[in-house]
C-alpha atoms as a PDB file:
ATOM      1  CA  UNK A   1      18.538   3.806  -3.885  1.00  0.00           C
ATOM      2  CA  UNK A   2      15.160   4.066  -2.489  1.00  0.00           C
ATOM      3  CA  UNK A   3      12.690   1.348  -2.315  1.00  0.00           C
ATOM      4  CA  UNK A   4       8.502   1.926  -2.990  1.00  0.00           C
ATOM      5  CA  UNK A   5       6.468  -0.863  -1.186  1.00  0.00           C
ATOM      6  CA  UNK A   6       3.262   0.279  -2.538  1.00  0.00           C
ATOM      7  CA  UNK A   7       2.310   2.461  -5.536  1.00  0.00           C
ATOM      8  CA  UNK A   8      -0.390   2.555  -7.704  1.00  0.00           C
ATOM      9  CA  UNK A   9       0.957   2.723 -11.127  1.00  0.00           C
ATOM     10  CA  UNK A  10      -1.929   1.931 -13.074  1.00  0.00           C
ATOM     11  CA  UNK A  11      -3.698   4.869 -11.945  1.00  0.00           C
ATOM     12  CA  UNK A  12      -0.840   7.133 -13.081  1.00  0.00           C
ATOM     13  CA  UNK A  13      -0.583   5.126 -16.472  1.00  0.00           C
ATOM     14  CA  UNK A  14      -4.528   5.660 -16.822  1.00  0.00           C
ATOM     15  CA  UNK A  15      -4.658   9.380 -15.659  1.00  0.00           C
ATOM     16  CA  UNK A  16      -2.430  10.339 -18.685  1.00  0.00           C
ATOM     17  CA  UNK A  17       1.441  10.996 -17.226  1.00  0.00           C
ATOM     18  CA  UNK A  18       4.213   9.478 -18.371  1.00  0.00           C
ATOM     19  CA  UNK A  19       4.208   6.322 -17.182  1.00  0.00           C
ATOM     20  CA  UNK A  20       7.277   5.177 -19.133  1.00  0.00           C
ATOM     21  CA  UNK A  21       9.212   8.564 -17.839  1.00  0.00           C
ATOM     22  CA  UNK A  22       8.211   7.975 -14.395  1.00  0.00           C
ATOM     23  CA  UNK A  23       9.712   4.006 -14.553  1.00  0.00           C
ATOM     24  CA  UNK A  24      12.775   5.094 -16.418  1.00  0.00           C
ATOM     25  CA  UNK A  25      13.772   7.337 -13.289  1.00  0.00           C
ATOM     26  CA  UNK A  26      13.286   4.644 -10.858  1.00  0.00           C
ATOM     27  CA  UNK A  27      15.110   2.213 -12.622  1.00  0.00           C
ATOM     28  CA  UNK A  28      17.990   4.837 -13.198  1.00  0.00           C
ATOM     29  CA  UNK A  29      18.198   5.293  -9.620  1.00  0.00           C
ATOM     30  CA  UNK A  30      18.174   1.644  -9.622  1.00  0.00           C
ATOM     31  CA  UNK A  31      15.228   1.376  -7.134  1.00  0.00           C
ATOM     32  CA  UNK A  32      14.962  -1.703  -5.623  1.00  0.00           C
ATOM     33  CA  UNK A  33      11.427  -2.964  -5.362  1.00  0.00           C
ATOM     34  CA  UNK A  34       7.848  -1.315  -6.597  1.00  0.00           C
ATOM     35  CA  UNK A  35       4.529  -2.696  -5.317  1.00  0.00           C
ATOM     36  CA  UNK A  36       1.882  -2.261  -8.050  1.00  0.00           C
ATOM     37  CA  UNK A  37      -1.172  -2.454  -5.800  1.00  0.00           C
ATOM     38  CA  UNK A  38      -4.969  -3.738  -6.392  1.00  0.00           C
ATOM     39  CA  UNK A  39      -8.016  -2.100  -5.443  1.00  0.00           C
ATOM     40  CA  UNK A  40     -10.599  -4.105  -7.139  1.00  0.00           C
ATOM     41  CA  UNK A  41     -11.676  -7.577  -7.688  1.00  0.00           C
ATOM     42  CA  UNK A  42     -10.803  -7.325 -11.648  1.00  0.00           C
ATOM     43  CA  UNK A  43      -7.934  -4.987 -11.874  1.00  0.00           C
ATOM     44  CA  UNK A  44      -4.997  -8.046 -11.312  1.00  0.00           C
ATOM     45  CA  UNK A  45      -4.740  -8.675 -15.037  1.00  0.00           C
ATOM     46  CA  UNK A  46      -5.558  -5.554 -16.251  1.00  0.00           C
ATOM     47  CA  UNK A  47      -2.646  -3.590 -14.640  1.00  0.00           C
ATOM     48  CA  UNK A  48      -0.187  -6.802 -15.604  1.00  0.00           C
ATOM     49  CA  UNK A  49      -0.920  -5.696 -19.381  1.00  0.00           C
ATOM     50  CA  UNK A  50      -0.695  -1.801 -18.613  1.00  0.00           C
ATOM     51  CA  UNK A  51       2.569  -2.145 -17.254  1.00  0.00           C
ATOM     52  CA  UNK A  52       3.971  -4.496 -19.792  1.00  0.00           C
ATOM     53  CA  UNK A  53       2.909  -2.025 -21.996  1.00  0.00           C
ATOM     54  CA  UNK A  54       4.789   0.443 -20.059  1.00  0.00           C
ATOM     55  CA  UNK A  55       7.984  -1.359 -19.820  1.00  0.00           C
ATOM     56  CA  UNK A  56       7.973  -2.178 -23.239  1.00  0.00           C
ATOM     57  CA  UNK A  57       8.110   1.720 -24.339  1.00  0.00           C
ATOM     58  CA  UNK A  58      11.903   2.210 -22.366  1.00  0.00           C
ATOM     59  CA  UNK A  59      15.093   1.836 -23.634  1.00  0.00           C
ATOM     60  CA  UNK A  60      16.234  -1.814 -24.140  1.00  0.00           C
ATOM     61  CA  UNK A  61      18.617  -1.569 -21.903  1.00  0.00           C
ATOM     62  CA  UNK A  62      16.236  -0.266 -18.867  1.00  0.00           C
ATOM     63  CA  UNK A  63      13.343  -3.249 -19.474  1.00  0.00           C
ATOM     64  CA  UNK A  64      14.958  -6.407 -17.952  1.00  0.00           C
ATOM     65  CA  UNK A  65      15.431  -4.173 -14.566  1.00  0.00           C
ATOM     66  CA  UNK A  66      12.040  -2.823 -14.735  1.00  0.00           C
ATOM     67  CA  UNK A  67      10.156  -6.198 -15.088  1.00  0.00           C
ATOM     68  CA  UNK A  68      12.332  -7.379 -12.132  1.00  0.00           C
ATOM     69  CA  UNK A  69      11.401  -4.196  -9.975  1.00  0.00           C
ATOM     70  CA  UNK A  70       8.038  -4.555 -10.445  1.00  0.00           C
ATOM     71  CA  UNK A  71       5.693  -6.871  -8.179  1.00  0.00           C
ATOM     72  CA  UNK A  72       2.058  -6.654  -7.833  1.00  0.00           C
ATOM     73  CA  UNK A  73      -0.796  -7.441  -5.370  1.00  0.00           C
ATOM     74  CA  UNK A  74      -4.725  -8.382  -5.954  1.00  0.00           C
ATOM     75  CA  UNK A  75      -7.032  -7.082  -3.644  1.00  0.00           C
ATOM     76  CA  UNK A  76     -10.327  -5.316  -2.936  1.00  0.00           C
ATOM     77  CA  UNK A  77     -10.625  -1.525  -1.292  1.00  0.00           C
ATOM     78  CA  UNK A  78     -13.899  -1.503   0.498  1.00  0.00           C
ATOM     79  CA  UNK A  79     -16.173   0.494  -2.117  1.00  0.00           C
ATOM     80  CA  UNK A  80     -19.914  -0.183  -1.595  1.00  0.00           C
ATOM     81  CA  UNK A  81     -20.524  -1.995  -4.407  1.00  0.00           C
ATOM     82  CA  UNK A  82     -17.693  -4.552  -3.822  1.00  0.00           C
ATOM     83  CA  UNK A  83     -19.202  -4.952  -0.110  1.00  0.00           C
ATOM     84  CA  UNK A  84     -22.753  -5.429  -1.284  1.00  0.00           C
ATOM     85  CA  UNK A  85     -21.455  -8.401  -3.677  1.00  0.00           C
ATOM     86  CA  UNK A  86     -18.561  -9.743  -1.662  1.00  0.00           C
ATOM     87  CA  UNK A  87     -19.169 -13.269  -2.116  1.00  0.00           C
ATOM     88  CA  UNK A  88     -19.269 -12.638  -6.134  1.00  0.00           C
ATOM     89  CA  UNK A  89     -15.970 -10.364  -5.798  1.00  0.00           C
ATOM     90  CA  UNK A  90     -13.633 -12.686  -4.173  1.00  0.00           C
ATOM     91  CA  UNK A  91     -14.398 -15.258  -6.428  1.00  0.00           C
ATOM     92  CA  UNK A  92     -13.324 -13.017  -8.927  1.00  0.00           C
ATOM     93  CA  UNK A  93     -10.178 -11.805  -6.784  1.00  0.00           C
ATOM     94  CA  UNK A  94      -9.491 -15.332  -6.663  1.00  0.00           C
ATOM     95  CA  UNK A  95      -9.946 -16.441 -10.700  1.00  0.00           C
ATOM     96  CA  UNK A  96      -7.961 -13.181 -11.465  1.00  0.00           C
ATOM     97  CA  UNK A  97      -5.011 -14.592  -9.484  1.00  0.00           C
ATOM     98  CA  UNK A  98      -5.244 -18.068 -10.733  1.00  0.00           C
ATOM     99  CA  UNK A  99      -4.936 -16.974 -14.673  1.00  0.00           C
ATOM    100  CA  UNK A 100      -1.941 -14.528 -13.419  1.00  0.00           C
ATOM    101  CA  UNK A 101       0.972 -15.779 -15.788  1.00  0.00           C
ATOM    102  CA  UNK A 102       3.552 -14.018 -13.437  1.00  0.00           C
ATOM    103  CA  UNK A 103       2.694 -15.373  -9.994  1.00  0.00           C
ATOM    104  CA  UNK A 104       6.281 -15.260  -8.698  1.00  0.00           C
ATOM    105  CA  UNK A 105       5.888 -11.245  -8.650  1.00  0.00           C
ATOM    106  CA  UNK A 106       2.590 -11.312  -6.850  1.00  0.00           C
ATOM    107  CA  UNK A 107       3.623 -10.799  -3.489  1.00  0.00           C
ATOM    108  CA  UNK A 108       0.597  -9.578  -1.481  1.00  0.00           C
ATOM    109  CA  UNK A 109      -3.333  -9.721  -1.141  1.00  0.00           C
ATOM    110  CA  UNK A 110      -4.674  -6.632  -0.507  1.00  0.00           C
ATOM    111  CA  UNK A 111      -5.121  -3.223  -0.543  1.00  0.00           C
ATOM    112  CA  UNK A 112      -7.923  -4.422   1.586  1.00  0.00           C
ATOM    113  CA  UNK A 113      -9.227  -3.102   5.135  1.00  0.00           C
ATOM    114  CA  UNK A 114     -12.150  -0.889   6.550  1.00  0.00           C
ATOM    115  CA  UNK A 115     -12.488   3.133   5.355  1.00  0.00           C
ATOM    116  CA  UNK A 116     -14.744   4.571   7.658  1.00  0.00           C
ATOM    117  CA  UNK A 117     -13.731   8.347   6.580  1.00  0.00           C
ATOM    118  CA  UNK A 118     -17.004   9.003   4.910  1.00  0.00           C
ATOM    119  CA  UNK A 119     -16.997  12.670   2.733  1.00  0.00           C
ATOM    120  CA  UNK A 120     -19.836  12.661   0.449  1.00  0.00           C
ATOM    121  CA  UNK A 121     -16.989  15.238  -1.752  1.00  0.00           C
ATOM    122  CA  UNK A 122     -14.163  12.726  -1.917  1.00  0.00           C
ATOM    123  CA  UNK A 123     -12.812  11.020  -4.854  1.00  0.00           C
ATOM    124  CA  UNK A 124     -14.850   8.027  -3.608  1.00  0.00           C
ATOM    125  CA  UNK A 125     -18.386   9.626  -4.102  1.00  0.00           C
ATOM    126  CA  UNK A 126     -19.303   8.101  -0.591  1.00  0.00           C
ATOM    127  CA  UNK A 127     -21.133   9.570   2.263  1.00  0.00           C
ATOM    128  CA  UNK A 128     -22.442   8.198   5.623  1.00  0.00           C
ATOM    129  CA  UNK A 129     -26.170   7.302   4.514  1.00  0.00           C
ATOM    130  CA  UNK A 130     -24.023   4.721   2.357  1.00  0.00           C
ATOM    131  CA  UNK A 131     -23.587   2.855   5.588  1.00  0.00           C
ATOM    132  CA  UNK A 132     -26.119   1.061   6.960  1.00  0.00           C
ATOM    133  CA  UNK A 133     -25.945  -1.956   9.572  1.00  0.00           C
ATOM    134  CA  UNK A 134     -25.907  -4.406   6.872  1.00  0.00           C
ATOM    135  CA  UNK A 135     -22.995  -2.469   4.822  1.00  0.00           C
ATOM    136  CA  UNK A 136     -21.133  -2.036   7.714  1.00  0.00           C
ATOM    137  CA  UNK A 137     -21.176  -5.601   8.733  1.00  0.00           C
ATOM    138  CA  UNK A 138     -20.310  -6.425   4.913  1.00  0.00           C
ATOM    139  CA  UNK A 139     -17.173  -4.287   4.995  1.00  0.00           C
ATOM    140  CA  UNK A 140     -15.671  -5.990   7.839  1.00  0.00           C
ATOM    141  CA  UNK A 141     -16.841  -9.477   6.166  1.00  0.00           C
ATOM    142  CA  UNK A 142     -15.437  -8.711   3.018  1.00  0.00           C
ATOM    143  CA  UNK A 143     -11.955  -7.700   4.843  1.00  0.00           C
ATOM    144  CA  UNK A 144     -12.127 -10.711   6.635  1.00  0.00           C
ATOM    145  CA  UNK A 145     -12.497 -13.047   3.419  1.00  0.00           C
ATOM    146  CA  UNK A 146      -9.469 -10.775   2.203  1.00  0.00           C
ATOM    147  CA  UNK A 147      -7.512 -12.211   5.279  1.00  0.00           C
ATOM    148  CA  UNK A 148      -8.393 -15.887   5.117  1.00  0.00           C
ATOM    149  CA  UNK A 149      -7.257 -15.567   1.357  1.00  0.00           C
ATOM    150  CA  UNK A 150      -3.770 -14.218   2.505  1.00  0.00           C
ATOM    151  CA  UNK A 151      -3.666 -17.396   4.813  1.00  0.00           C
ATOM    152  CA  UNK A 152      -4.339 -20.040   2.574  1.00  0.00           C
ATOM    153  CA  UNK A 153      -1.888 -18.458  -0.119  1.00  0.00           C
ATOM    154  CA  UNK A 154       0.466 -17.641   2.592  1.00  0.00           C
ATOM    155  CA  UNK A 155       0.898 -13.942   1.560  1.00  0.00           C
ATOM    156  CA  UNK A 156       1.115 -10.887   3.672  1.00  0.00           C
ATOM    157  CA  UNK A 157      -2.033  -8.555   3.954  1.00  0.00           C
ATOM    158  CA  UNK A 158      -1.910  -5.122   2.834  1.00  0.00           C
ATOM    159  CA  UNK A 159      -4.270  -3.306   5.284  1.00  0.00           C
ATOM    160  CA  UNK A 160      -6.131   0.037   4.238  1.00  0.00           C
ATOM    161  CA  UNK A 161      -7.445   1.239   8.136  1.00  0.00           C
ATOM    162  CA  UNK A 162      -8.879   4.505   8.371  1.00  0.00           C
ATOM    163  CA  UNK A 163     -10.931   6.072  11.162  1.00  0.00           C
ATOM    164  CA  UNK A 164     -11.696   2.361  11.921  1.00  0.00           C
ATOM    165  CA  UNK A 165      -8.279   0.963  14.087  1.00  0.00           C
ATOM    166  CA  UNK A 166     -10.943  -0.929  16.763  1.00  0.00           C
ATOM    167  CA  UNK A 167     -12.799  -2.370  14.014  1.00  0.00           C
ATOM    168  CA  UNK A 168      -9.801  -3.346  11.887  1.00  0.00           C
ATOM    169  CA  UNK A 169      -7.775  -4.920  14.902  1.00  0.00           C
ATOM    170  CA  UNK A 170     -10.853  -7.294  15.823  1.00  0.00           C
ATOM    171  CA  UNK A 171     -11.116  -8.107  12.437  1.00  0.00           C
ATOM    172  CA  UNK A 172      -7.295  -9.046  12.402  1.00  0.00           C
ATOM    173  CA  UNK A 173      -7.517 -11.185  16.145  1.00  0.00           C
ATOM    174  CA  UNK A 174     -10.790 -12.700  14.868  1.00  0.00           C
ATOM    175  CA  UNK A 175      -9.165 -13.939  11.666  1.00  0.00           C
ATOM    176  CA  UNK A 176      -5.744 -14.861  13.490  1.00  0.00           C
ATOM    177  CA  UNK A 177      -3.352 -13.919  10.925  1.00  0.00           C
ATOM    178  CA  UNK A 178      -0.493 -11.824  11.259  1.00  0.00           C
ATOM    179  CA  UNK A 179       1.786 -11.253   8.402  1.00  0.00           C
ATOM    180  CA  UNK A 180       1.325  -7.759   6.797  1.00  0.00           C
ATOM    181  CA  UNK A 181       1.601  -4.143   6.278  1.00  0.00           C
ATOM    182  CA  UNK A 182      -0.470  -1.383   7.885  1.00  0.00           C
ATOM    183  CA  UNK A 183      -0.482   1.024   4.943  1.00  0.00           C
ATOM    184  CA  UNK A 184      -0.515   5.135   4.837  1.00  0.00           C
ATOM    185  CA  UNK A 185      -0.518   4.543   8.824  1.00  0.00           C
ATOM    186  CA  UNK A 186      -2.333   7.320  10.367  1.00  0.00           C
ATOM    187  CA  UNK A 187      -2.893   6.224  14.294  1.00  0.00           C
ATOM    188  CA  UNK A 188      -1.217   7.095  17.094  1.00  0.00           C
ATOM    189  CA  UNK A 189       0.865   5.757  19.190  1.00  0.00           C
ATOM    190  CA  UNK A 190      -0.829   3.228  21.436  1.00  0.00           C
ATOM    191  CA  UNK A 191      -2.270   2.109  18.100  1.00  0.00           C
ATOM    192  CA  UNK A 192       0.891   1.253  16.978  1.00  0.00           C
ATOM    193  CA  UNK A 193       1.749  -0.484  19.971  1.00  0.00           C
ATOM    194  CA  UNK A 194      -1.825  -2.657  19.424  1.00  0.00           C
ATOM    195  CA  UNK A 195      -0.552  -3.361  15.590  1.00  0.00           C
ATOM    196  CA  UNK A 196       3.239  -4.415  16.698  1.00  0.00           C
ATOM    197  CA  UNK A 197       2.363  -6.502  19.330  1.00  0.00           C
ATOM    198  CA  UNK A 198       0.414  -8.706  16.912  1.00  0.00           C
ATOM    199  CA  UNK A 199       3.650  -8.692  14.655  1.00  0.00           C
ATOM    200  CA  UNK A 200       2.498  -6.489  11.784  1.00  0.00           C
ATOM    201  CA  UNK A 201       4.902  -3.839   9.812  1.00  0.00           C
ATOM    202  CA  UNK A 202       3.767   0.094   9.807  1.00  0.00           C
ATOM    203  CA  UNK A 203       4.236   2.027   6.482  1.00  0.00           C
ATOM    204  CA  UNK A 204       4.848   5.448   6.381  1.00  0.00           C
ATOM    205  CA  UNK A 205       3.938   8.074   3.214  1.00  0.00           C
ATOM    206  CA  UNK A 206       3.486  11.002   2.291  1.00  0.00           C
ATOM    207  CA  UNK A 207       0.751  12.591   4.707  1.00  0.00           C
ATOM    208  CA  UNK A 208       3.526  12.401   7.567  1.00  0.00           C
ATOM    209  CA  UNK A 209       5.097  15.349   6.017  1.00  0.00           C
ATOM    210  CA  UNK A 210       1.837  17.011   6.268  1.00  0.00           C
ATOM    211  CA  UNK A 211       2.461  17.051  10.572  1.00  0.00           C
ATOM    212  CA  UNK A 212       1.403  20.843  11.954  1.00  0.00           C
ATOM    213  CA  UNK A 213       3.691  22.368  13.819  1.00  0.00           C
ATOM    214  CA  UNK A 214       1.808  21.458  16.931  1.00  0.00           C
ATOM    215  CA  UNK A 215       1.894  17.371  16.738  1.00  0.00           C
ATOM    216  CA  UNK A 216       5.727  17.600  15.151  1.00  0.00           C
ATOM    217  CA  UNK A 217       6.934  16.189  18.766  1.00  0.00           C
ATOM    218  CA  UNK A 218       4.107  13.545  18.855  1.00  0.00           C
ATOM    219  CA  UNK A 219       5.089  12.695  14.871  1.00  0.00           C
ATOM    220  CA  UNK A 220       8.728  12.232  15.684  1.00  0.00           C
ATOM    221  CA  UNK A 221       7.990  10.413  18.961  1.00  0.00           C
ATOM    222  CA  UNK A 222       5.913   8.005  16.605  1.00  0.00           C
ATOM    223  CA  UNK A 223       8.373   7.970  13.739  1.00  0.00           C
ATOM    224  CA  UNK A 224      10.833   6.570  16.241  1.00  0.00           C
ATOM    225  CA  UNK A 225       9.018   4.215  17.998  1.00  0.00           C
ATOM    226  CA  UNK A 226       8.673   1.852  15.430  1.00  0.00           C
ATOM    227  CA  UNK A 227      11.749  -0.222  15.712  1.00  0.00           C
ATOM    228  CA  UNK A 228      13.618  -1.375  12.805  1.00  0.00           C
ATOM    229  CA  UNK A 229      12.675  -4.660  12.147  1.00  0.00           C
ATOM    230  CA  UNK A 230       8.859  -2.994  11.375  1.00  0.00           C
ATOM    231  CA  UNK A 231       8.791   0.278   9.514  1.00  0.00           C
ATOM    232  CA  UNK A 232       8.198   0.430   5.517  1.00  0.00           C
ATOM    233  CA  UNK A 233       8.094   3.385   3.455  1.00  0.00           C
ATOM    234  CA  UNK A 234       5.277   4.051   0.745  1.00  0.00           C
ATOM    235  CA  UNK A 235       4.152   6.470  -1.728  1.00  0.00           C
ATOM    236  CA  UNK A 236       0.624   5.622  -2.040  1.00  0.00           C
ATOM    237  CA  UNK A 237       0.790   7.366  -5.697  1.00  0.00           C
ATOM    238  CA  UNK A 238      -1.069   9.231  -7.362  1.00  0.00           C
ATOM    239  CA  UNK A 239      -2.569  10.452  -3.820  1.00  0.00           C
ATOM    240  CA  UNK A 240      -0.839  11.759  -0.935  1.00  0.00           C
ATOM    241  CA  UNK A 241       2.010  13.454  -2.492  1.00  0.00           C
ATOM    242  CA  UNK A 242       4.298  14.952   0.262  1.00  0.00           C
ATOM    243  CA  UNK A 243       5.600  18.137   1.074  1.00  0.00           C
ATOM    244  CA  UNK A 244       6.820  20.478  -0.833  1.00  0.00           C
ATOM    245  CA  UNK A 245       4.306  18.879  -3.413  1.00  0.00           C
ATOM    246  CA  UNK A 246       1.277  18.675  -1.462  1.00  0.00           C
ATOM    247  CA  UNK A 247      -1.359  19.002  -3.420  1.00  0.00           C
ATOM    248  CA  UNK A 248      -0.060  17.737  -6.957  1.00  0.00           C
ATOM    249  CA  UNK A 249      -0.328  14.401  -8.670  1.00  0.00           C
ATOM    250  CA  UNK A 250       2.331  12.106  -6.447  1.00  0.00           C
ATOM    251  CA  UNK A 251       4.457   9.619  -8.334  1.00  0.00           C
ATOM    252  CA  UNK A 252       6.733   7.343  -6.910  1.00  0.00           C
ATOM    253  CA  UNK A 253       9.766   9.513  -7.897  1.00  0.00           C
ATOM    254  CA  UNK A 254       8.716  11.810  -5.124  1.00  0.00           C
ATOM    255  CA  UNK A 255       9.531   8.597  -2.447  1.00  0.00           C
ATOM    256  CA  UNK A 256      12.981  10.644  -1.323  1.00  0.00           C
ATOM    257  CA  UNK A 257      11.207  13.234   0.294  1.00  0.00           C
ATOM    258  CA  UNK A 258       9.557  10.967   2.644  1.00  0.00           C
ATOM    259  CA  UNK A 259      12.435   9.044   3.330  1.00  0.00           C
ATOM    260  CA  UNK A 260      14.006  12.373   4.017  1.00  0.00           C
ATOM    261  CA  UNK A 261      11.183  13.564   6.808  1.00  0.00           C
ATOM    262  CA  UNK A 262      11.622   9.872   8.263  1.00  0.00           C
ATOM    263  CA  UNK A 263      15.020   9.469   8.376  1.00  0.00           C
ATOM    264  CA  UNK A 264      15.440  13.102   9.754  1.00  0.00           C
ATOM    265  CA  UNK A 265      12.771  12.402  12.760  1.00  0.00           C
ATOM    266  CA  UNK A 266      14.973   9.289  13.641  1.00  0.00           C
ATOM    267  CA  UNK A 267      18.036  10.625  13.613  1.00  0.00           C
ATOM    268  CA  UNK A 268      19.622   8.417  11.296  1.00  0.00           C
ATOM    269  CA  UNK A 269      20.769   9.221   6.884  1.00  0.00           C
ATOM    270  CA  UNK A 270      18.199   8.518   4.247  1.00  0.00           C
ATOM    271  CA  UNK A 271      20.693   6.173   2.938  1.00  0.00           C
ATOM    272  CA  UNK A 272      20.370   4.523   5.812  1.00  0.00           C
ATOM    273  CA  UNK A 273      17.067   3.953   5.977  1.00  0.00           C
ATOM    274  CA  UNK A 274      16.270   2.873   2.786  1.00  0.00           C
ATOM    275  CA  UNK A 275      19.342  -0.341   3.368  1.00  0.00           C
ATOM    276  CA  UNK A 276      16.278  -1.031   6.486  1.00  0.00           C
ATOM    277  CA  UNK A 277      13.787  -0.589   4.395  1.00  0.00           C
ATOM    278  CA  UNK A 278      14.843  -2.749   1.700  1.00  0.00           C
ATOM    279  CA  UNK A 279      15.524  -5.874   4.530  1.00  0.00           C
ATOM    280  CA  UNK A 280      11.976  -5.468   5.569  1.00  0.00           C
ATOM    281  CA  UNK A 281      10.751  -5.928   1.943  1.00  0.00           C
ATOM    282  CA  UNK A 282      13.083  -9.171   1.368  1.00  0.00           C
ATOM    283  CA  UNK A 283      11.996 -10.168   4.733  1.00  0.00           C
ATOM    284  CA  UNK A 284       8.123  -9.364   4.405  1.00  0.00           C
ATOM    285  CA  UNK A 285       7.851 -10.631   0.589  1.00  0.00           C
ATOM    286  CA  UNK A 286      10.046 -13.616   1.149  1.00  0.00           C
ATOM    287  CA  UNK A 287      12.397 -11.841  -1.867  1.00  0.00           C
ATOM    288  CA  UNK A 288      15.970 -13.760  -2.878  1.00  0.00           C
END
């Protein structure tokens, strides 16, 4: 029933939970589509064998639906050491997605975007002394090469923005290109005016369900805005896992829940707006 545009599954296979469990249930609820997304320049083939490995642990009569759930993207999150050698790590990005065997289920480039939510304690290890001028330039360079990628393959753009919606959107104008998804979205709402006006789609996770009781009126204002034709939904797994699970491992079993908080805040059935959801995702990922 519900669909997942963007999960990262190798991260749960790698961090020891049952991957094969986890894809069982969404095929048994006969999920429509699962984004398997990239976060470094070398990952693309990797994952590919991880999850075939996956699949091939369920049931025979559950791995034909989970190969043809699954679709992937190749991209690079903007970690220091990817900036620093940017030129070296597209390349790569690039080779990795030339040798994939299953290009019809590579659907997106990206995650890719600025991060400029710098916490020396975060799982990233990064703090603001990382940052210099020339870094800083890099990042937005290295997002930029991301997007002229996208073009030439004609693929949408997954976009990681956070703390950094002037910088991203000038990156976006400069490059010109405006076929994507604005991922874990976490602006307000003349932001999201900026980012539909240029045609882009807004994806919405688990941290919505985090709103305090305060902003609940601004979060449903926001939730509503986006019009039909532009919102996605997203578990962003193994981080972010929404409420009443804050705080644990997310998977994207735990996609209902969102679509619940959503779908409540616009006054319309879950059911509902996963049948949107899923229309987006044919539309976005040019899907038969």
């Amino acid at each position: 029933m519900f669909s997942d545009t963007h999960f990262h599954f190798h991260h749960l296979i790698e961090g020891g939970l049952d991957g094969a469990g986890i894809l069982s249930q969404l095929v048994e609820r006969n999920t429509f589509f699962g984004l398997d997304i990239g976060t470094r320049s070398d990952d693309l083939l990797r994952r590919h064998v991880q999850m075939q490995e996956t699949v091939a642990r369920l049931p025979d009569g559950l791995r034909q639906a989970a190969d043809e759930m699954i679709y992937y993207s190749a991209g690079i999150w903007p970690d220091v050491d990817e900036i620093k050698n940017r030129v070296e790590s597209v390349k790569k990005l690039e080779d990795s997605i030339q040798a994939f065997c299953d290009k019809s289920h590579l659907v997106a480039i990206g995650e890719c975007g600025l991060d400029h939510h710098w916490n020396p304690s975060g799982v990233d290890g990064r703090c603001e002394s990382d940052f210099d001028q020339s870094v800083y330039e890099g990042e937005k360079e290295l997002f930029q090469m991301q997007i002229d990628l996208a073009r030439r393959m004609n693929l949408p753009v997954i976009v990681h923005s956070r703390d950094a919606f002037e910088d991203s959107i000038d990156c976006i104008k400069n490059m010109g290109y405006h076929k994507g998804i604005i991922h874990c979205y976490s602006y307000g709402k003349d932001e999201t005016r900026a980012f539909l006006d240029l045609g882009w789609y807004i994806a919405f996770g688990g941290a919505t369900t985090y709103t305090k009781k305060a902003r609940m009126d601004e979060m449903r204002e926001l939730l509503r805005y986006v019009p039909d034709d532009r919102i996605l939904m997203e578990t962003d797994s193994p981080y972010l896992a929404p409420v009443p699970f804050r705080g644990q491992i997310n998977t994207p079993v735990l996609i209902e829940h969102c679509y619940n908080f959503v779908a409540q805040a616009r006054g319309v059935l879950a059911s509902e707006l996963s049948l949107t959801v899923d229309k987006n995702i044919r539309e976005l990922f040019k899907l038969d």
